[in-house]
C-alpha atoms as a PDB file:
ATOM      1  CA  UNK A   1     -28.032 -45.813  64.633  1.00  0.00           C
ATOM      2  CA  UNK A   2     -28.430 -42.656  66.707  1.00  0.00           C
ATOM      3  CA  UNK A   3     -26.118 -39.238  65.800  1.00  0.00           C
ATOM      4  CA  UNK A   4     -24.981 -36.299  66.979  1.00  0.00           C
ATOM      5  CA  UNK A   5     -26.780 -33.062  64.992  1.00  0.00           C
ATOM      6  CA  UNK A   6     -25.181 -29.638  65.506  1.00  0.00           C
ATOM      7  CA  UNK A   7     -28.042 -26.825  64.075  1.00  0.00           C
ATOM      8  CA  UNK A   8     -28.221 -23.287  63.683  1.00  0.00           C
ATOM      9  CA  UNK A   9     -31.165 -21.419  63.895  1.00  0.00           C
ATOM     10  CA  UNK A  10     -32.320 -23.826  66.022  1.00  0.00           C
ATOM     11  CA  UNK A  11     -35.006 -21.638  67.880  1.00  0.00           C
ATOM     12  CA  UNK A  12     -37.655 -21.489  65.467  1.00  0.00           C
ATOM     13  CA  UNK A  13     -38.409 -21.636  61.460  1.00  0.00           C
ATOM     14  CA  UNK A  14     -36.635 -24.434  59.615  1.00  0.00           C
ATOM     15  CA  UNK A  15     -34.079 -24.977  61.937  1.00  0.00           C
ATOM     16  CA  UNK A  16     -36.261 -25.594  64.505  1.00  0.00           C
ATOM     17  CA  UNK A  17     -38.713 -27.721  62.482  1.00  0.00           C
ATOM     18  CA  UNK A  18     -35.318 -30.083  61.914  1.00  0.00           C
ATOM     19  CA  UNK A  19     -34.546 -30.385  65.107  1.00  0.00           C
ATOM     20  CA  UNK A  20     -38.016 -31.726  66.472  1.00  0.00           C
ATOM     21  CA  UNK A  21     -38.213 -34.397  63.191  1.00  0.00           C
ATOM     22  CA  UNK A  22     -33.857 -35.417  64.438  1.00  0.00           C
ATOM     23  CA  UNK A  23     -35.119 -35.527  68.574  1.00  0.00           C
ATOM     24  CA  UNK A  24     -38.441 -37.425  67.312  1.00  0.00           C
ATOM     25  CA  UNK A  25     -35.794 -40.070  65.789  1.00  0.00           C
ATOM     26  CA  UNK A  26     -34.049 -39.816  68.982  1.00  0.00           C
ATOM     27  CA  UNK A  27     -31.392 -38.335  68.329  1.00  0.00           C
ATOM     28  CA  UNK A  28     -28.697 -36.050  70.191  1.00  0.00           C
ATOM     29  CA  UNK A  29     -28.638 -32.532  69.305  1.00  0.00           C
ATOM     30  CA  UNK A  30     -26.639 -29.527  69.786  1.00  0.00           C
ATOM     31  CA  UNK A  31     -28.673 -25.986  69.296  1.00  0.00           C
ATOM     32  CA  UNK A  32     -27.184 -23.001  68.391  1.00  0.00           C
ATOM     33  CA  UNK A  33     -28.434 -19.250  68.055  1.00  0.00           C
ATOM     34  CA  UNK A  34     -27.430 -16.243  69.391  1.00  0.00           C
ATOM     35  CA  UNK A  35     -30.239 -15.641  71.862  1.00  0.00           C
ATOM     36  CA  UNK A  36     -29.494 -17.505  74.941  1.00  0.00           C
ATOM     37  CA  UNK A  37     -33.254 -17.227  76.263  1.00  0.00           C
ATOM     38  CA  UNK A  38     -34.952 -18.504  73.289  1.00  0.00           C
ATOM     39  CA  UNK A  39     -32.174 -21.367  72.508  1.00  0.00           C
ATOM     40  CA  UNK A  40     -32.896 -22.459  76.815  1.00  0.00           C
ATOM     41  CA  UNK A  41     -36.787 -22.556  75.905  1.00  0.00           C
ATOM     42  CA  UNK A  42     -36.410 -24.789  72.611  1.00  0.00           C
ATOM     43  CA  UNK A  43     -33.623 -27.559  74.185  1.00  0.00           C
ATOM     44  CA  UNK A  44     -36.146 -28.028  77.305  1.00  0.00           C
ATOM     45  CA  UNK A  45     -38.578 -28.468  74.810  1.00  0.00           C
ATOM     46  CA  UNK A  46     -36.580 -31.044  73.257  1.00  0.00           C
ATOM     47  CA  UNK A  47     -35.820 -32.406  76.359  1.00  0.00           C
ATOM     48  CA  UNK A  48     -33.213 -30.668  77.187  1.00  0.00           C
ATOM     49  CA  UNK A  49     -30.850 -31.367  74.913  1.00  0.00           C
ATOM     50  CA  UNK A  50     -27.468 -29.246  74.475  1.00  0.00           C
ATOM     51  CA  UNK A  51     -27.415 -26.108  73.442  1.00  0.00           C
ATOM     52  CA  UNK A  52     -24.516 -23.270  72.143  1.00  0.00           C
ATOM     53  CA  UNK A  53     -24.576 -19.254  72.281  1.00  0.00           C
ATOM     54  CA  UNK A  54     -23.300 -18.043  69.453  1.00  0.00           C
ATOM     55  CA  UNK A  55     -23.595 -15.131  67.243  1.00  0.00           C
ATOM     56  CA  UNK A  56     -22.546 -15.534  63.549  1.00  0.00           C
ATOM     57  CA  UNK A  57     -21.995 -11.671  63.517  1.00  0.00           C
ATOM     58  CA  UNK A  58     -19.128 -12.452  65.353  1.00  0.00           C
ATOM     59  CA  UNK A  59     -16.902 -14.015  62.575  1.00  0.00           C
ATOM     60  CA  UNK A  60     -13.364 -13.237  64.401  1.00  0.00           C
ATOM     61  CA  UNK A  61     -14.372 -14.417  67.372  1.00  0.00           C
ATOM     62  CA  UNK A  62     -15.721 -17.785  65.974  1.00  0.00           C
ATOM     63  CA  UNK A  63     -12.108 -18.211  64.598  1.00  0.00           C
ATOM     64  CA  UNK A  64     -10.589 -17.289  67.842  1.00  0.00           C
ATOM     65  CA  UNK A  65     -12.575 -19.770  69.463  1.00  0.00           C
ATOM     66  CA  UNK A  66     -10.705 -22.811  67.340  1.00  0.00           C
ATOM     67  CA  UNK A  67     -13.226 -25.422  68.809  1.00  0.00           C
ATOM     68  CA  UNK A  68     -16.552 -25.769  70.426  1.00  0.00           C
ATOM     69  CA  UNK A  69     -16.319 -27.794  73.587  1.00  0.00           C
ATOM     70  CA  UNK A  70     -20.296 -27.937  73.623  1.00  0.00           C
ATOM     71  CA  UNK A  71     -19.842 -28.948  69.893  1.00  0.00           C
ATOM     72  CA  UNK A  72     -17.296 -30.682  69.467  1.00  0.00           C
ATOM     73  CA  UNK A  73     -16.259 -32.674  71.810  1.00  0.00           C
ATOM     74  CA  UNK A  74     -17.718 -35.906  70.330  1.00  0.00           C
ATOM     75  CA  UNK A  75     -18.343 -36.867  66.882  1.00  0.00           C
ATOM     76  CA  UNK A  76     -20.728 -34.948  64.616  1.00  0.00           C
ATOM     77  CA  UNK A  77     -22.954 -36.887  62.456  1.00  0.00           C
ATOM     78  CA  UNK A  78     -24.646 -33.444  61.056  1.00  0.00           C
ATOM     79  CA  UNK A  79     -24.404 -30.298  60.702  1.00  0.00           C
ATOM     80  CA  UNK A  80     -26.888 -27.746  59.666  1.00  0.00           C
ATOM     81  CA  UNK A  81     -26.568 -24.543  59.057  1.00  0.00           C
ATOM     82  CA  UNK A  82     -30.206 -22.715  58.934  1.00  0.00           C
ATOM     83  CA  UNK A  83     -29.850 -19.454  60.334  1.00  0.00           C
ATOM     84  CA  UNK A  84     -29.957 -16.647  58.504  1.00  0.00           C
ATOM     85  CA  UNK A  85     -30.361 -12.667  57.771  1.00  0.00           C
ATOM     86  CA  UNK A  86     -32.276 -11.003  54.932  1.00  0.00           C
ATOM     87  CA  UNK A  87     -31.916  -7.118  54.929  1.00  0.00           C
ATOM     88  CA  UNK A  88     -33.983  -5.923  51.160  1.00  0.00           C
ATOM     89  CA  UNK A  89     -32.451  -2.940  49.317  1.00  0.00           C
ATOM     90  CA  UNK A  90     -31.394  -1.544  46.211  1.00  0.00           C
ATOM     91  CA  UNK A  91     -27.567  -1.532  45.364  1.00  0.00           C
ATOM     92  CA  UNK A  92     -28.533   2.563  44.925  1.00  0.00           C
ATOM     93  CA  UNK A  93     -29.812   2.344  48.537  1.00  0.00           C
ATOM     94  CA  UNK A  94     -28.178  -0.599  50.425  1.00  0.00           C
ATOM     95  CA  UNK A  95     -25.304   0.412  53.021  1.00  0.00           C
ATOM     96  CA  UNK A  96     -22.008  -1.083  53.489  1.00  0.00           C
ATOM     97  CA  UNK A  97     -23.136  -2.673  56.981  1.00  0.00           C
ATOM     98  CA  UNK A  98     -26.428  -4.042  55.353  1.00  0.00           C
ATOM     99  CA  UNK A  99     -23.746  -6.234  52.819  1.00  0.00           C
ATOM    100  CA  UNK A 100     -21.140  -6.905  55.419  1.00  0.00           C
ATOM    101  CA  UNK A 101     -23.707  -7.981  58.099  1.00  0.00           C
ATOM    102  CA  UNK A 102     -25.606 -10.440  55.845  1.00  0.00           C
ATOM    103  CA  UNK A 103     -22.474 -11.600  54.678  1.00  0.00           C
ATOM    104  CA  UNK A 104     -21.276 -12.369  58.148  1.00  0.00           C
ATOM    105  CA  UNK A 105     -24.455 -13.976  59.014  1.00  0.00           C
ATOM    106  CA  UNK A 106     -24.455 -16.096  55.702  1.00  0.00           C
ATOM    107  CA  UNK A 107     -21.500 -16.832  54.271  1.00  0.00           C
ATOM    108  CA  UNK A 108     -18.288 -16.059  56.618  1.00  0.00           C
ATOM    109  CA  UNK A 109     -20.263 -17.393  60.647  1.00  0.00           C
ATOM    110  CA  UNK A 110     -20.752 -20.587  58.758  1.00  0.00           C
ATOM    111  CA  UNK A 111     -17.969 -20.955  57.480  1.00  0.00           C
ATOM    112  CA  UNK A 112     -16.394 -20.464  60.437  1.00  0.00           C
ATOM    113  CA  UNK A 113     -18.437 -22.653  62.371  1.00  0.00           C
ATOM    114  CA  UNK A 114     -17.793 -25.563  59.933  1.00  0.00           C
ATOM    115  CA  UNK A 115     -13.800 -25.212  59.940  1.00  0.00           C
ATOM    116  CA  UNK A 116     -14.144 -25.318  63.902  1.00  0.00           C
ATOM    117  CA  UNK A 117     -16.276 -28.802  63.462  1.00  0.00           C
ATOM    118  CA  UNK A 118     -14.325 -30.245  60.695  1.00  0.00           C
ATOM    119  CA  UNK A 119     -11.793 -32.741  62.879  1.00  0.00           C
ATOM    120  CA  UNK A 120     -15.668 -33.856  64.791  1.00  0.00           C
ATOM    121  CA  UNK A 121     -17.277 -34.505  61.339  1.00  0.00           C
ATOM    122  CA  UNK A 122     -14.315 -36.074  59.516  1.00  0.00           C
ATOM    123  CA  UNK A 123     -14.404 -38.450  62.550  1.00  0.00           C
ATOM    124  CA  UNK A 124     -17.884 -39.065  62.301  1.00  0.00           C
ATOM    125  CA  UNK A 125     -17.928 -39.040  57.913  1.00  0.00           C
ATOM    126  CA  UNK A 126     -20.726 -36.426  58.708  1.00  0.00           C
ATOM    127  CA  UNK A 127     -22.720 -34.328  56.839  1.00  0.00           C
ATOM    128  CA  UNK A 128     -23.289 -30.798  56.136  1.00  0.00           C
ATOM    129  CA  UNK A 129     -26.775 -29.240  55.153  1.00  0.00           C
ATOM    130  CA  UNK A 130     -26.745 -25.431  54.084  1.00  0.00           C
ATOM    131  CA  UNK A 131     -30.631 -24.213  54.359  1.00  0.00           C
ATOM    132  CA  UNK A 132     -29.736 -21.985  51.139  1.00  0.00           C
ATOM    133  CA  UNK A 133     -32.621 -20.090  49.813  1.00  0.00           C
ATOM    134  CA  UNK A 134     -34.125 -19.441  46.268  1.00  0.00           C
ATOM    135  CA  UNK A 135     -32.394 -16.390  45.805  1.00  0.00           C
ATOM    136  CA  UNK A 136     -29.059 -18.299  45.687  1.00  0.00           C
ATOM    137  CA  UNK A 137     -30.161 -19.336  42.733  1.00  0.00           C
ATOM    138  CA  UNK A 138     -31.609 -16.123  40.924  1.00  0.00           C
ATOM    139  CA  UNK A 139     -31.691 -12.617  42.039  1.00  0.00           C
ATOM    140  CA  UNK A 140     -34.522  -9.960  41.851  1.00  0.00           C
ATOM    141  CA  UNK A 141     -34.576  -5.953  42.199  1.00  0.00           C
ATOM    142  CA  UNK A 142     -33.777  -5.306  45.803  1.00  0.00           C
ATOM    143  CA  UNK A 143     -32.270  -8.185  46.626  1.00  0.00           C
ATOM    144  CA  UNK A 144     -28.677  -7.855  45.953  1.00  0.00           C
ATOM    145  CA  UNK A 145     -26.775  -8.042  48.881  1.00  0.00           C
ATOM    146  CA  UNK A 146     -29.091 -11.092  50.343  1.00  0.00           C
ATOM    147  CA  UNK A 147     -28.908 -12.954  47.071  1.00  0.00           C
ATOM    148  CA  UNK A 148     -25.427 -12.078  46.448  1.00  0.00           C
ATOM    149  CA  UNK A 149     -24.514 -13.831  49.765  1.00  0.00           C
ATOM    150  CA  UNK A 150     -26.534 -16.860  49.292  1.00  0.00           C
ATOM    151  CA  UNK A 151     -24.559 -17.423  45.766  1.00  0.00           C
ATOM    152  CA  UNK A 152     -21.464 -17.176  48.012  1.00  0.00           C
ATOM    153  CA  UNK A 153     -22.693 -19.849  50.623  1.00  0.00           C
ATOM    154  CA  UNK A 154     -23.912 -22.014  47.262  1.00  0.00           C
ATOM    155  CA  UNK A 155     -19.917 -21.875  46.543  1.00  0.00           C
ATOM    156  CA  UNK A 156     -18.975 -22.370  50.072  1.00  0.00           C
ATOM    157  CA  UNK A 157     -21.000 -25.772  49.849  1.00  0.00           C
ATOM    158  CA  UNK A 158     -19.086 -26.486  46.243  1.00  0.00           C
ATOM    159  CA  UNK A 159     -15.805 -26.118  47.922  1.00  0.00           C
ATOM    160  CA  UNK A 160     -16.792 -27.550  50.790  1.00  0.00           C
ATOM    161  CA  UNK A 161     -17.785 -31.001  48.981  1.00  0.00           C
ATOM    162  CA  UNK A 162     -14.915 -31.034  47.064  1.00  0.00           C
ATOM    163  CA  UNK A 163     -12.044 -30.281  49.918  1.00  0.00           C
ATOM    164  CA  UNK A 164     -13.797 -32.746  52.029  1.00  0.00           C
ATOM    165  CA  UNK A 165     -15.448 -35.108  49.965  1.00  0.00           C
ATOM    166  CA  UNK A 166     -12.301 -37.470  50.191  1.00  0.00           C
ATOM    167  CA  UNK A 167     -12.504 -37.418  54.274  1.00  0.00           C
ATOM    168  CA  UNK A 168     -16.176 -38.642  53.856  1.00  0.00           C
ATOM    169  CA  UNK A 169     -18.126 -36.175  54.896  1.00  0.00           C
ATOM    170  CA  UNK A 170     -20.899 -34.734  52.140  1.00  0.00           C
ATOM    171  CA  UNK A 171     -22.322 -31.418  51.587  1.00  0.00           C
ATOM    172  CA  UNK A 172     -26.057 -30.504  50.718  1.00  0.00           C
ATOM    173  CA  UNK A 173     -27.263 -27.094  49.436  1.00  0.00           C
ATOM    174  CA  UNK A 174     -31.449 -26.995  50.114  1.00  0.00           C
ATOM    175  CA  UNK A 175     -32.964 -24.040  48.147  1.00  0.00           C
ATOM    176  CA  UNK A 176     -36.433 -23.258  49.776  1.00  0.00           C
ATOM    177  CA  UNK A 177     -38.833 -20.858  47.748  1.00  0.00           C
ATOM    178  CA  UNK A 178     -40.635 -18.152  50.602  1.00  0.00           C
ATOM    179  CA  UNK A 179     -40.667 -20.838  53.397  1.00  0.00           C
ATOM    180  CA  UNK A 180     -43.794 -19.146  56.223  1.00  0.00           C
ATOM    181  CA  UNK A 181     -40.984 -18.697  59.221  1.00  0.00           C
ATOM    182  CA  UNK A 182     -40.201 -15.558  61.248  1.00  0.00           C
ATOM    183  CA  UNK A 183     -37.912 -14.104  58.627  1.00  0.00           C
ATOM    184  CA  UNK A 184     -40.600 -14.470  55.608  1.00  0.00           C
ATOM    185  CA  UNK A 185     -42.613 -12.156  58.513  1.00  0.00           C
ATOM    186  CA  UNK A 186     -40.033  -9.747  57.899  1.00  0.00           C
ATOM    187  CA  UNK A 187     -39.051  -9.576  54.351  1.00  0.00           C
ATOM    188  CA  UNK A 188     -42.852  -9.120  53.966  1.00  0.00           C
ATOM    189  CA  UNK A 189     -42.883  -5.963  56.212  1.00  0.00           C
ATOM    190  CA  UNK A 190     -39.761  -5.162  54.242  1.00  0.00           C
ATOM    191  CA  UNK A 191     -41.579  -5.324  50.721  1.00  0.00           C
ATOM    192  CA  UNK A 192     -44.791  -3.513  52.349  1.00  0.00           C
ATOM    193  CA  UNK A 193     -46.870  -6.378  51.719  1.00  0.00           C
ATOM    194  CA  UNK A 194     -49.061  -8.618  53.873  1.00  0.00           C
ATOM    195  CA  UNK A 195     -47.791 -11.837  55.333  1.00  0.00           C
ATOM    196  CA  UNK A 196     -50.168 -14.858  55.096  1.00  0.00           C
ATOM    197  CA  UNK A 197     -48.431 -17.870  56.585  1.00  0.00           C
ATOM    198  CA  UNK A 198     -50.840 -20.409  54.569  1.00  0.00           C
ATOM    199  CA  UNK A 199     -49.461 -19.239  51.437  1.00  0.00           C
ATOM    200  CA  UNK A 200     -45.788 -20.317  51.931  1.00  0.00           C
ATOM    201  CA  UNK A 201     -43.981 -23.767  52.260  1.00  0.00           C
ATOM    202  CA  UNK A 202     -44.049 -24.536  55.430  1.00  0.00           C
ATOM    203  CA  UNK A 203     -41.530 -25.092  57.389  1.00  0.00           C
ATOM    204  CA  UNK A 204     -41.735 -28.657  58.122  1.00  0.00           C
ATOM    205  CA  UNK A 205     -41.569 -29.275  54.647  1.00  0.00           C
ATOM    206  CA  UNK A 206     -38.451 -28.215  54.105  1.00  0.00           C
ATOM    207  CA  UNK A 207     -37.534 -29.854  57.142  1.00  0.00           C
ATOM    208  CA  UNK A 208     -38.343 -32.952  55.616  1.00  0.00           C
ATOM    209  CA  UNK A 209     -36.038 -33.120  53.076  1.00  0.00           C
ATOM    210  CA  UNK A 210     -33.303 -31.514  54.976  1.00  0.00           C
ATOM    211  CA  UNK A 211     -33.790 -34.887  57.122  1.00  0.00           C
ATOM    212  CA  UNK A 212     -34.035 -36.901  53.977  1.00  0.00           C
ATOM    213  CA  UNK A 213     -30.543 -35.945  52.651  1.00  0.00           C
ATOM    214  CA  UNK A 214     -29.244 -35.907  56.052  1.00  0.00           C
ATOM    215  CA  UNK A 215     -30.945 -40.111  56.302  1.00  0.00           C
ATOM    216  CA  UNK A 216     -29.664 -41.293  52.396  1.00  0.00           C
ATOM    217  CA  UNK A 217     -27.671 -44.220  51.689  1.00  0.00           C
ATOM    218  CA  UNK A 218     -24.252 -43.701  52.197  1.00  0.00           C
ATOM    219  CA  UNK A 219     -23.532 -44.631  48.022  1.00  0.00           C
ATOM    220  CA  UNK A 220     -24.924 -41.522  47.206  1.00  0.00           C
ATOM    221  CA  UNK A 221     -24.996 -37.823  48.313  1.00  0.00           C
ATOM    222  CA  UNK A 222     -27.807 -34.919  47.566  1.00  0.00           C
ATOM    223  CA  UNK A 223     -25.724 -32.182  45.923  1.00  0.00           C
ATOM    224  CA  UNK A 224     -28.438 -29.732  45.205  1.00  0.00           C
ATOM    225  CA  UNK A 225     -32.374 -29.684  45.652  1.00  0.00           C
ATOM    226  CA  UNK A 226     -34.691 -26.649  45.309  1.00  0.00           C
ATOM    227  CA  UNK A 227     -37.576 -26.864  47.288  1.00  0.00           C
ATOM    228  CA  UNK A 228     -40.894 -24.911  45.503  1.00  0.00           C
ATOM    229  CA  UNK A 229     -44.283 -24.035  45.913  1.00  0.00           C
ATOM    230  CA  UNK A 230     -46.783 -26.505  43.332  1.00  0.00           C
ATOM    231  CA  UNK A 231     -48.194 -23.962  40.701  1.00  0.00           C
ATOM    232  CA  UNK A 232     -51.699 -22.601  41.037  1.00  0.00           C
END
């Protein structure tokens, strides 16, 4: 049976790896990111499938917004939340934008997207995939803000399962190890280091078992899986 997939960070990296393996199943999908340009490019790819504006900087006005006509109009089989914003820094060094931004981005713009979506997924018994990371896991030196809002999404998905497990709908946390996407390009420029896209996960990968949870038997949900380089 075909569904309706709503993704963020849809343009590129692991969000856009997910939504090529959901439109090579055939299913509908919705795309959001905030750059309208970029989001227009990747839906014609896909055949032009539906796509949605949004920033996740924009918390307030998420919650203003109440519900998504592009969204959700119609049921909504899946939801996948796979943006995200990594800003390194020491808690010495780190500003009070750097936190409040990444927290926006990561924790709160979810959130908010999810509570908008909620009546469309409880409809559908849907499913919600947070692309965690690693790091909300574990922390390291110059991490702190990053990994302290990936910890908060890792409770967001807790909650989430256990406020709307009864209404059907289950919640998956994937934590990825460095994943070879745009934002790994970054972080590397951000630790001074060289970025060599053959040495990560790549993003397909990860894709893949984002579908998998998104495709299991309805007896069983996928709470938590970490997704890590082999050794050596």
């Amino acid at each position: 049976m075909m569904g309706r997939y709503v993704i963020t960070g849809a343009t590129g990296g692991i969000g856009g790896a997910v939504a090529e393996l959901l439109h090579d199943q055939g299913h509908q999908l919705v795309l959001v990111g905030s750059h309208a340009g970029r989001l227009e490019a990747a839906a014609q790819r896909l055949g032009g499938c539906e796509f949605l504006v949004l920033d996740l900087l924009d918390v307030e006005g998420i919650t203003a917004r109440g519900s998504l006509p592009a969204a959700g109009d119609s049921p909504v089989d899946g939801l996948v939340h796979s943006a995200g914003l990594a800003d390194l820094g020491t808690i010495a060094n780190s500003t009070a934008e750097s936190w409040m931004s990444q927290y926006a981005v990561n924790v709160a713009g979810p959130a908010a997207l999810t509570r908008c979506l909620l009546p469309a997924l409880r409809t559908a018994r849907g499913h919600v995939v947070f692309v965690n990371s690693g790091q909300g896991l574990h922390t390291n030196a110059g991490w702190g803000a990053y990994s302290a809002s990936k910890h908060a999404a890792r409770a967001l998905a807790q909650a989430l399962r256990a406020e709307e497990g009864p209404n059907g709908i289950r919640v998956t946390s994937v934590y990825p190890g460095r994943t070879a996407t745009h934002m790994q390009q970054d972080i590397r420029r951000q630790e001074g280091a060289q970025y060599e896209a053959e040495a990560y996960i790549q993003p397909r990968s990860v894709a893949r078992t984002v579908l998998a949870a998104l495709m299991s038997p309805p007896d069983m949900e996928v709470a938590d899986v970490s997704v890590i380089a082999p050794a050596g």
